[in-house]
C-alpha atoms as a PDB file:
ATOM      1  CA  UNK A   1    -150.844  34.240 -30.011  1.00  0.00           C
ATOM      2  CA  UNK A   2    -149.834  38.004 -30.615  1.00  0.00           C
ATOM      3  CA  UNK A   3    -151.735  39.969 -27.929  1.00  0.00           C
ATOM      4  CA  UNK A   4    -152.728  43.640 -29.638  1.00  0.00           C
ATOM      5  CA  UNK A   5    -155.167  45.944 -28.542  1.00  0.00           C
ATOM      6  CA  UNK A   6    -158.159  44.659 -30.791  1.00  0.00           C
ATOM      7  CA  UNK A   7    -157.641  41.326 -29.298  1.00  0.00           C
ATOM      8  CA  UNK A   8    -158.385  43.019 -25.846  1.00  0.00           C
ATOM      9  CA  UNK A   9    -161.156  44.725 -27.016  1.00  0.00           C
ATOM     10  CA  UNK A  10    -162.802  41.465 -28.972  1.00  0.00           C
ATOM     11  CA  UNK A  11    -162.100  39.205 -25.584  1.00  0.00           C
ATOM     12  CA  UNK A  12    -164.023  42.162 -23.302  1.00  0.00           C
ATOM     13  CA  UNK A  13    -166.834  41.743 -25.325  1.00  0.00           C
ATOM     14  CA  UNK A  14    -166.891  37.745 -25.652  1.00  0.00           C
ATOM     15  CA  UNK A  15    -167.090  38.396 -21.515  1.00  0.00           C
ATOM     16  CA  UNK A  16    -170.323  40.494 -21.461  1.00  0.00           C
ATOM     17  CA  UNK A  17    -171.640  38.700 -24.751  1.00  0.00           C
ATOM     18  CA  UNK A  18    -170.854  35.363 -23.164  1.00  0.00           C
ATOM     19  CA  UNK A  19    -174.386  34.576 -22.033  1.00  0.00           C
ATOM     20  CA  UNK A  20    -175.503  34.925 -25.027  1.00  0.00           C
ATOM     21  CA  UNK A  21    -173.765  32.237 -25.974  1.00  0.00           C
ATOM     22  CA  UNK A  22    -174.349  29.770 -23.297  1.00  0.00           C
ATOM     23  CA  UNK A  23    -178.230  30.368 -21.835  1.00  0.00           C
ATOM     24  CA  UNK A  24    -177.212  29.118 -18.739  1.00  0.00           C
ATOM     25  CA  UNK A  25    -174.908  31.925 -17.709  1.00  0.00           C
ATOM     26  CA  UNK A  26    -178.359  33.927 -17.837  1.00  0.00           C
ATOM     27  CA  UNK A  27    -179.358  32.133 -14.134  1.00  0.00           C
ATOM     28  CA  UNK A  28    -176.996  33.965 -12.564  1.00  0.00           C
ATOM     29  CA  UNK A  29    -175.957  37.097 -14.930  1.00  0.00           C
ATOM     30  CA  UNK A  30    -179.913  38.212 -15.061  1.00  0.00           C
ATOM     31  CA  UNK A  31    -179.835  38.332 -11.134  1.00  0.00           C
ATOM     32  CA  UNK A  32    -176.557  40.408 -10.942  1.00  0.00           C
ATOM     33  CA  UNK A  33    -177.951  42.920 -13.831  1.00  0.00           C
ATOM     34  CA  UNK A  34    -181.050  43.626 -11.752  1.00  0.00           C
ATOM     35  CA  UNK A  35    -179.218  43.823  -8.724  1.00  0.00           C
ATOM     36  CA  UNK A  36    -176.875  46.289  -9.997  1.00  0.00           C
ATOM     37  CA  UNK A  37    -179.461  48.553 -12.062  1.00  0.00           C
ATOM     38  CA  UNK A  38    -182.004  49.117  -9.077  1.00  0.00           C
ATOM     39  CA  UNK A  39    -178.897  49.468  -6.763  1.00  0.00           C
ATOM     40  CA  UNK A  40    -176.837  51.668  -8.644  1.00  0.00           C
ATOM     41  CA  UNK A  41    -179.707  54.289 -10.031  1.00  0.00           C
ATOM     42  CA  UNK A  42    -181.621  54.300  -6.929  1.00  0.00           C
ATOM     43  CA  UNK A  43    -179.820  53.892  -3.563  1.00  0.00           C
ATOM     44  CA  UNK A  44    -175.778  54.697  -4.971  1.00  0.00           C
ATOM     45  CA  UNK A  45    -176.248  57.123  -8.125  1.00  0.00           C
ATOM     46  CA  UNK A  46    -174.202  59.850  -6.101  1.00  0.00           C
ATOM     47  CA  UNK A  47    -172.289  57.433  -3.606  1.00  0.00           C
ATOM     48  CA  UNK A  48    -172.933  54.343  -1.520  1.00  0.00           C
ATOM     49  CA  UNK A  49    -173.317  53.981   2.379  1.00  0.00           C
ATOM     50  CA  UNK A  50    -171.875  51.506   4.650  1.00  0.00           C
ATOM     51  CA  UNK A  51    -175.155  50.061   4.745  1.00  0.00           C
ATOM     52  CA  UNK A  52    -175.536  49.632   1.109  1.00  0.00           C
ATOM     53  CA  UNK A  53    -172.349  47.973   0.681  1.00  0.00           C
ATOM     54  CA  UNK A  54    -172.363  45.501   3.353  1.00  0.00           C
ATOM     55  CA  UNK A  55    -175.162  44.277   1.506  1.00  0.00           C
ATOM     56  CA  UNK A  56    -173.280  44.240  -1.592  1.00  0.00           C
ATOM     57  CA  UNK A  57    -170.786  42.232   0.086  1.00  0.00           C
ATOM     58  CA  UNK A  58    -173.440  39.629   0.098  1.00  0.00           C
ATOM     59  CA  UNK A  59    -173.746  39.023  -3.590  1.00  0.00           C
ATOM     60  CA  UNK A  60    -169.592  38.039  -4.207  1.00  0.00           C
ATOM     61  CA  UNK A  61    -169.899  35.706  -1.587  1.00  0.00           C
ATOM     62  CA  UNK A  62    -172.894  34.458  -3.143  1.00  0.00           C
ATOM     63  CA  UNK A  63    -171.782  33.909  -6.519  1.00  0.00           C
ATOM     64  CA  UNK A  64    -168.066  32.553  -5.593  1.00  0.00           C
ATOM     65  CA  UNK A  65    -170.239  29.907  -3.824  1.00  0.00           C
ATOM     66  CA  UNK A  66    -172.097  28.765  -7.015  1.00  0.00           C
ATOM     67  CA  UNK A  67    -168.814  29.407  -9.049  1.00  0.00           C
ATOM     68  CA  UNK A  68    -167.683  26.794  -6.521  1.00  0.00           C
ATOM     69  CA  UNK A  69    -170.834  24.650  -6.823  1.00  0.00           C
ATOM     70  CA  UNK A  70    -170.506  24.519 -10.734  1.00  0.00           C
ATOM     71  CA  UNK A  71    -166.828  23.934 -10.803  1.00  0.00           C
ATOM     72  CA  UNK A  72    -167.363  20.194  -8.444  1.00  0.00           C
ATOM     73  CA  UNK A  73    -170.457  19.908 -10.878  1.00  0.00           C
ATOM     74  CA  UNK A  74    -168.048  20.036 -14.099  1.00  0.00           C
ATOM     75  CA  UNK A  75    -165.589  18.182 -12.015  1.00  0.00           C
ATOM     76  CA  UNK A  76    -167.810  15.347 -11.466  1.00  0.00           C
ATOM     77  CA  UNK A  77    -169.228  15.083 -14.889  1.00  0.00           C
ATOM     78  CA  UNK A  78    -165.598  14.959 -16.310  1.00  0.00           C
ATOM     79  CA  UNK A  79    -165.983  18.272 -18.243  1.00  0.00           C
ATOM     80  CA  UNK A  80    -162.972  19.224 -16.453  1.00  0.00           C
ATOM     81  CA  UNK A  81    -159.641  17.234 -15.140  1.00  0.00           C
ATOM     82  CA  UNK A  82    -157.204  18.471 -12.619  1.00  0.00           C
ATOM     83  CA  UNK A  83    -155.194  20.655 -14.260  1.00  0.00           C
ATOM     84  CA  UNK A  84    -153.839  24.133 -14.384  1.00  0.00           C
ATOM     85  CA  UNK A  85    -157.402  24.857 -15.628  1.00  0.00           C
ATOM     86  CA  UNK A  86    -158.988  23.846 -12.065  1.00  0.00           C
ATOM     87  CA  UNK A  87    -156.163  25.847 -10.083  1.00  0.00           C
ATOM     88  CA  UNK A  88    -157.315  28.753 -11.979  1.00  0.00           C
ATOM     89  CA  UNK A  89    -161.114  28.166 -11.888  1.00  0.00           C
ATOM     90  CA  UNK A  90    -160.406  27.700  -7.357  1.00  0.00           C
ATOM     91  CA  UNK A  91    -158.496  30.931  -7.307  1.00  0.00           C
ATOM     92  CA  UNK A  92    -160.901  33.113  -8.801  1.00  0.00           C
ATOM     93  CA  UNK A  93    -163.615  31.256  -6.504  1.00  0.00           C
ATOM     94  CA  UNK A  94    -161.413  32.015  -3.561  1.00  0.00           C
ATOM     95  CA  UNK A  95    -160.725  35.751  -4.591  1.00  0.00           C
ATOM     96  CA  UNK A  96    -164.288  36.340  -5.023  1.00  0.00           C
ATOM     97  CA  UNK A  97    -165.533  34.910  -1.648  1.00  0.00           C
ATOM     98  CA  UNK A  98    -163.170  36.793  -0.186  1.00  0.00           C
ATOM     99  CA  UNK A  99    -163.766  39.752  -1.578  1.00  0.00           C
ATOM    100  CA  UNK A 100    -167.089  39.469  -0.230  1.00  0.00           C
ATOM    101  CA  UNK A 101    -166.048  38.728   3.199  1.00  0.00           C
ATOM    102  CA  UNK A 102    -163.607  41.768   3.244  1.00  0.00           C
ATOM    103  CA  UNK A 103    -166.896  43.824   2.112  1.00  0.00           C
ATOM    104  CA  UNK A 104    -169.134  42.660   4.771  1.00  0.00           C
ATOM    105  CA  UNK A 105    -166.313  42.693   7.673  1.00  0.00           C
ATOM    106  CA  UNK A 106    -165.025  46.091   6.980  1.00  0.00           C
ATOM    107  CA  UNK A 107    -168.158  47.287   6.452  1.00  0.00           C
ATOM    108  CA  UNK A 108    -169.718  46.205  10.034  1.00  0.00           C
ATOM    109  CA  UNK A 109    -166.524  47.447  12.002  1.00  0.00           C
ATOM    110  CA  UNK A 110    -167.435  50.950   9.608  1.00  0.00           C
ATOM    111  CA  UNK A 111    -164.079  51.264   7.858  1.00  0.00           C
ATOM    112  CA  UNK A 112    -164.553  54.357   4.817  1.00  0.00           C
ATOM    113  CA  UNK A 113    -162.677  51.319   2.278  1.00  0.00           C
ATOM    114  CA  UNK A 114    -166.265  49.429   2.520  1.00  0.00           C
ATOM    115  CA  UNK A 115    -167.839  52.389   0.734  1.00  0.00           C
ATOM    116  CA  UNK A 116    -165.081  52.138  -2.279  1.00  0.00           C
ATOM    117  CA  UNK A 117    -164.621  48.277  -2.495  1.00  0.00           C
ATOM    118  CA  UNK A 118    -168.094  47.842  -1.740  1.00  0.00           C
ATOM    119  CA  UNK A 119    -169.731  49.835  -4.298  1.00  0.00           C
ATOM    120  CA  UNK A 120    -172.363  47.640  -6.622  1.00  0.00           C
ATOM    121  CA  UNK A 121    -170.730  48.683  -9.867  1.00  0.00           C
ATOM    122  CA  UNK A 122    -167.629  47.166  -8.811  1.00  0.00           C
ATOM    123  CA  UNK A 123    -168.827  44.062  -7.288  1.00  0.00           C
ATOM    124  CA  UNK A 124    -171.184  43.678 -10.341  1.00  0.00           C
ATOM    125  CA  UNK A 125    -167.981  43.859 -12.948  1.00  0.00           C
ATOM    126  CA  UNK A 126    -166.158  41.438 -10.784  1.00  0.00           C
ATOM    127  CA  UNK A 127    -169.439  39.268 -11.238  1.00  0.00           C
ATOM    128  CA  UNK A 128    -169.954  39.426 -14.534  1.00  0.00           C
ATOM    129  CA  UNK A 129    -166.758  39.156 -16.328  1.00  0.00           C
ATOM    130  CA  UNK A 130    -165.065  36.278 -14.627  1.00  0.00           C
ATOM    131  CA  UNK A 131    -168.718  33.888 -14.741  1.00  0.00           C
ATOM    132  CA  UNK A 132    -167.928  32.974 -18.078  1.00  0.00           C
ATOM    133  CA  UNK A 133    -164.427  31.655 -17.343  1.00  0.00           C
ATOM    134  CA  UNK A 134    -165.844  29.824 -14.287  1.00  0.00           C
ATOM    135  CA  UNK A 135    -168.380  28.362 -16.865  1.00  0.00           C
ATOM    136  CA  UNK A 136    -165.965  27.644 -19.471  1.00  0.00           C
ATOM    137  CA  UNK A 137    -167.580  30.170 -22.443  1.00  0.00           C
ATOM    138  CA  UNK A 138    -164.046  32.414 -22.222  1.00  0.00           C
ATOM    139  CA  UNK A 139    -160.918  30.908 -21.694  1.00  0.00           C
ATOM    140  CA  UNK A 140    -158.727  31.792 -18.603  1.00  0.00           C
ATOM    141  CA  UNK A 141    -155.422  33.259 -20.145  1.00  0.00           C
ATOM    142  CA  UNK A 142    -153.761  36.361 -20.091  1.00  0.00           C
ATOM    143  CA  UNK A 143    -155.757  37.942 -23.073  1.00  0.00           C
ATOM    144  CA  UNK A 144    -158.974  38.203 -20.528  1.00  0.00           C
ATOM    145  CA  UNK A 145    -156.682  39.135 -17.413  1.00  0.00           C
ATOM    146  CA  UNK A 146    -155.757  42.351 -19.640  1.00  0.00           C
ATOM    147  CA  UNK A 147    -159.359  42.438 -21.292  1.00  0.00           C
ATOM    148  CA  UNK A 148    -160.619  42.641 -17.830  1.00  0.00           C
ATOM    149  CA  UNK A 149    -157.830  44.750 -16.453  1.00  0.00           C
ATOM    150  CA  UNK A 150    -158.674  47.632 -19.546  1.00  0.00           C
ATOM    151  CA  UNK A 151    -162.123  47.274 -19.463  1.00  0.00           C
ATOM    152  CA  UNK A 152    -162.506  48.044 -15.475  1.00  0.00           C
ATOM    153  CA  UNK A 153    -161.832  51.412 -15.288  1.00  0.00           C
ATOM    154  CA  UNK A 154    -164.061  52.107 -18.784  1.00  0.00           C
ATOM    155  CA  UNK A 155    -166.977  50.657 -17.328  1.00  0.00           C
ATOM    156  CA  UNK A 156    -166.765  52.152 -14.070  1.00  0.00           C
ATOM    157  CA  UNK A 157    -166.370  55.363 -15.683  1.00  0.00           C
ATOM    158  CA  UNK A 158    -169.261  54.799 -18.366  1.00  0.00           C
ATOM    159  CA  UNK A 159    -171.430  54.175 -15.477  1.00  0.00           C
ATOM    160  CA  UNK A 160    -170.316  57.182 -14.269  1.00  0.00           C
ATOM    161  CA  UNK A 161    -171.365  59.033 -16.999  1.00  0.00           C
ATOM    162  CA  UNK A 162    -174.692  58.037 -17.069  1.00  0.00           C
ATOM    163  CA  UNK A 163    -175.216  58.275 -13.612  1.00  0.00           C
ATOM    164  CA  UNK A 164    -174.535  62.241 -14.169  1.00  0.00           C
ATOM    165  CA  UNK A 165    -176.446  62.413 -17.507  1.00  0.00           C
ATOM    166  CA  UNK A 166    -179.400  60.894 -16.132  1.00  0.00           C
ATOM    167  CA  UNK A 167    -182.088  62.952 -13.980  1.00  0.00           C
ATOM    168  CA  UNK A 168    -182.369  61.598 -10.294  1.00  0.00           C
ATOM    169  CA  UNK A 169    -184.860  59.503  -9.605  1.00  0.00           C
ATOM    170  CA  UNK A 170    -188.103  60.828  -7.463  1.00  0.00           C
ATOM    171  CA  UNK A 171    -187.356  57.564  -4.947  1.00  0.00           C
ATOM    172  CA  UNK A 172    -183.751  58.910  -4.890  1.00  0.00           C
ATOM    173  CA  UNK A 173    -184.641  62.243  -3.640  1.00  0.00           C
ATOM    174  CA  UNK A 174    -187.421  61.270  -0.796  1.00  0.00           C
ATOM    175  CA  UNK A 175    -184.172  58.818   0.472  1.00  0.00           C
ATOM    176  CA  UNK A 176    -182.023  61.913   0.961  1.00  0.00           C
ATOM    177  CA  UNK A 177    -184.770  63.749   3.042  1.00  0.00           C
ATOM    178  CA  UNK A 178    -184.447  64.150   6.663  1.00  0.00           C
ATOM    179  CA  UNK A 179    -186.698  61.910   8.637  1.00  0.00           C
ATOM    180  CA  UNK A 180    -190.443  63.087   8.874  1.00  0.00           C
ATOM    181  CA  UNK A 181    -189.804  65.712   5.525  1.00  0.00           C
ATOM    182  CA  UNK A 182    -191.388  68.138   7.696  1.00  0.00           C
ATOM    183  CA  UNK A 183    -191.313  72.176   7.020  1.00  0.00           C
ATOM    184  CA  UNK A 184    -192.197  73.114  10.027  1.00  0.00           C
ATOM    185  CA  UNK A 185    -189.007  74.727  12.285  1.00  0.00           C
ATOM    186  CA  UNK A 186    -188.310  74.275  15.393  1.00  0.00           C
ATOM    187  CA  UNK A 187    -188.112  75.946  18.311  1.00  0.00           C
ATOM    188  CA  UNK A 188    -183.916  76.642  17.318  1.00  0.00           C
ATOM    189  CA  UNK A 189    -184.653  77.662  14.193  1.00  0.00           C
ATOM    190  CA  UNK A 190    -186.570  80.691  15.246  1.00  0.00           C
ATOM    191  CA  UNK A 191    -185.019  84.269  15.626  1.00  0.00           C
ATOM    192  CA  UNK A 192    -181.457  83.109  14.394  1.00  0.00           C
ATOM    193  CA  UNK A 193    -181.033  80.255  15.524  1.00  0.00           C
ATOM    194  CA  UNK A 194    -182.717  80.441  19.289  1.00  0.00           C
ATOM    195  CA  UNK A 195    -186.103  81.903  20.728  1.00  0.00           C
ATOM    196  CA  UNK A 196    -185.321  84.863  22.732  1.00  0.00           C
ATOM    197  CA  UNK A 197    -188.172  85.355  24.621  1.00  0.00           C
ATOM    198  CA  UNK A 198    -191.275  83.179  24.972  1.00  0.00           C
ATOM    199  CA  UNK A 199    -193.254  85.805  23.275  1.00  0.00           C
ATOM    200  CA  UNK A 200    -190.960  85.149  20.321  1.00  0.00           C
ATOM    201  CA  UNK A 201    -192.781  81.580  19.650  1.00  0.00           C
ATOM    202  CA  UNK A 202    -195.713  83.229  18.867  1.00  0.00           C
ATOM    203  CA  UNK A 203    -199.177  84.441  19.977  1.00  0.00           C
ATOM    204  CA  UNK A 204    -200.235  83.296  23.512  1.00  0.00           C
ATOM    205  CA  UNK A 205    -197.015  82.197  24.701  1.00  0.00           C
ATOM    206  CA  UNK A 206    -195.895  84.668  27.635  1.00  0.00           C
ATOM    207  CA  UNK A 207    -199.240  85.935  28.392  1.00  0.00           C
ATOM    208  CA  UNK A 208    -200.915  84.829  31.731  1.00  0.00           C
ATOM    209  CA  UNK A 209    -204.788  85.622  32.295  1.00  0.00           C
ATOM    210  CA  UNK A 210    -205.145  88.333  34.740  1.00  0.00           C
ATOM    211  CA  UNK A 211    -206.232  88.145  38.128  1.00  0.00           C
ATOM    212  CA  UNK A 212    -210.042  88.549  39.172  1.00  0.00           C
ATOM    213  CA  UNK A 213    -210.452  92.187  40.395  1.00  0.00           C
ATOM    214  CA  UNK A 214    -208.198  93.394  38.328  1.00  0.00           C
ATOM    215  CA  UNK A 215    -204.256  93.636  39.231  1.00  0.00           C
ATOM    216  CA  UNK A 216    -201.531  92.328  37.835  1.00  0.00           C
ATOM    217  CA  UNK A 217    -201.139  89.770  35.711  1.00  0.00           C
ATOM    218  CA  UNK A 218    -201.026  85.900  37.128  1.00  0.00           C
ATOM    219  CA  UNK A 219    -202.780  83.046  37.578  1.00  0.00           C
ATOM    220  CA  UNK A 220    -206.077  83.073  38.607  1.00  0.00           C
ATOM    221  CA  UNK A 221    -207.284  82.211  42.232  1.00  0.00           C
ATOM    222  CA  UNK A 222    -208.229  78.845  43.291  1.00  0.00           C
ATOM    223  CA  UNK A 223    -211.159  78.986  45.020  1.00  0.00           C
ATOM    224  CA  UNK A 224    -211.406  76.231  47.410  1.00  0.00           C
ATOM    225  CA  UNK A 225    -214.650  74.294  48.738  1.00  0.00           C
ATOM    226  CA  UNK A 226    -215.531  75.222  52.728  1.00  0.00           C
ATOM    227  CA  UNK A 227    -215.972  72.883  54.949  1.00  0.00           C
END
């Protein structure tokens, strides 16, 4: 089969349209969607943490594990024989567990690649396009390697896009906010950047009640009991 551009473009959208197609895809592809929307436009719309991505490391590992648990499932039933087909279907599995494991074990020891491996749009891609090979809707051939390859860097920078286009969310904002959100300064924020004097802080601060009879300044006398 002659491999053109159109051809790329058609097999990228058999991958997202895929569960369409087969309404069991839509077990795991509805979970991944939500995962990624909530994620993406409310925790990473201008970056993602360490934090955030070891626990986007989670859902790779997660999903190569049902990839596997479907593939013995097809297996068993026959749907499938040992073949190059099955070599393919346990590679991907592999890649994507991995994947995940390299997320959450770079991420812990706080290596700066977590935060661009990591980052939900990617793992979500990764997610959604190679499901439908794993459930047989797409074939696995070199048309969807390049539909995939192509259509990576488009949807990344799509997302992108709307990320920019699209006002910040409130939740977004009270994230970013130093703990407590409070105005107030303190004490080395005062008179550029350090409180010269205790008078500086404010009424009442320097001033000691003066002594009875008059005098200077100090405390007051302690008058104690006689015996």
């Amino acid at each position: 089969m002659a491999i053109d551009i159109i051809s790329i473009f058609v097999r990228g959208g058999e991958l997202f349209a895929a569960p369409f197609k087969d309404l069991n895809l839509l077990w795991i592809i509805i979970p991944i969607y939500l995962t990624w929307i909530v994620t993406e436009f409310y925790q990473e719309k201008k970056g993602t943490s360490l934090g955030n991505a070891v626990t986007n490391g989670v859902l790779p590992l997660w999903v190569g594990i049902d990839w596997g648990r479907k593939t013995m499932d097809m297996l068993s039933s026959g749907q499938i024989g040992v073949d190059s087909l099955l070599v393919t279907k346990i590679i991907i599995i592999i890649f994507m567990i991995i994947y995940g494991l390299i997320i959450l074990v770079e991420g812990i020891r706080a290596r700066p690649i977590t935060k661009y491996i990591g980052r939900i749009r990617e793992v979500t891609f990764f997610c959604v396009v190679f499901t439908p090979v794993i459930y047989g809707i797409v074939p696995s051939d070199v048309l969807t390697l390049l539909a995939i390859a192509i259509f990576f860097p488009i949807f990344y920078l799509i997302v992108e896009v709307i990320d920019r286009v699209t006002p910040t969310p409130i939740a977004y904002d009270e994230e970013q906010m130093p703990s407590g959100g409070s105005n107030i300064p303190d004490f080395g924020e005062m008179k550029g950047g350090k409180a010269e004097k205790f008078e500086d802080l404010g009424p009442g601060f320097g001033e000691l009640p003066p002594m009875q009879g008059g005098g200077q300044q100090g405390f007051p006398p302690i008058n104690l009991p006689k015996m």
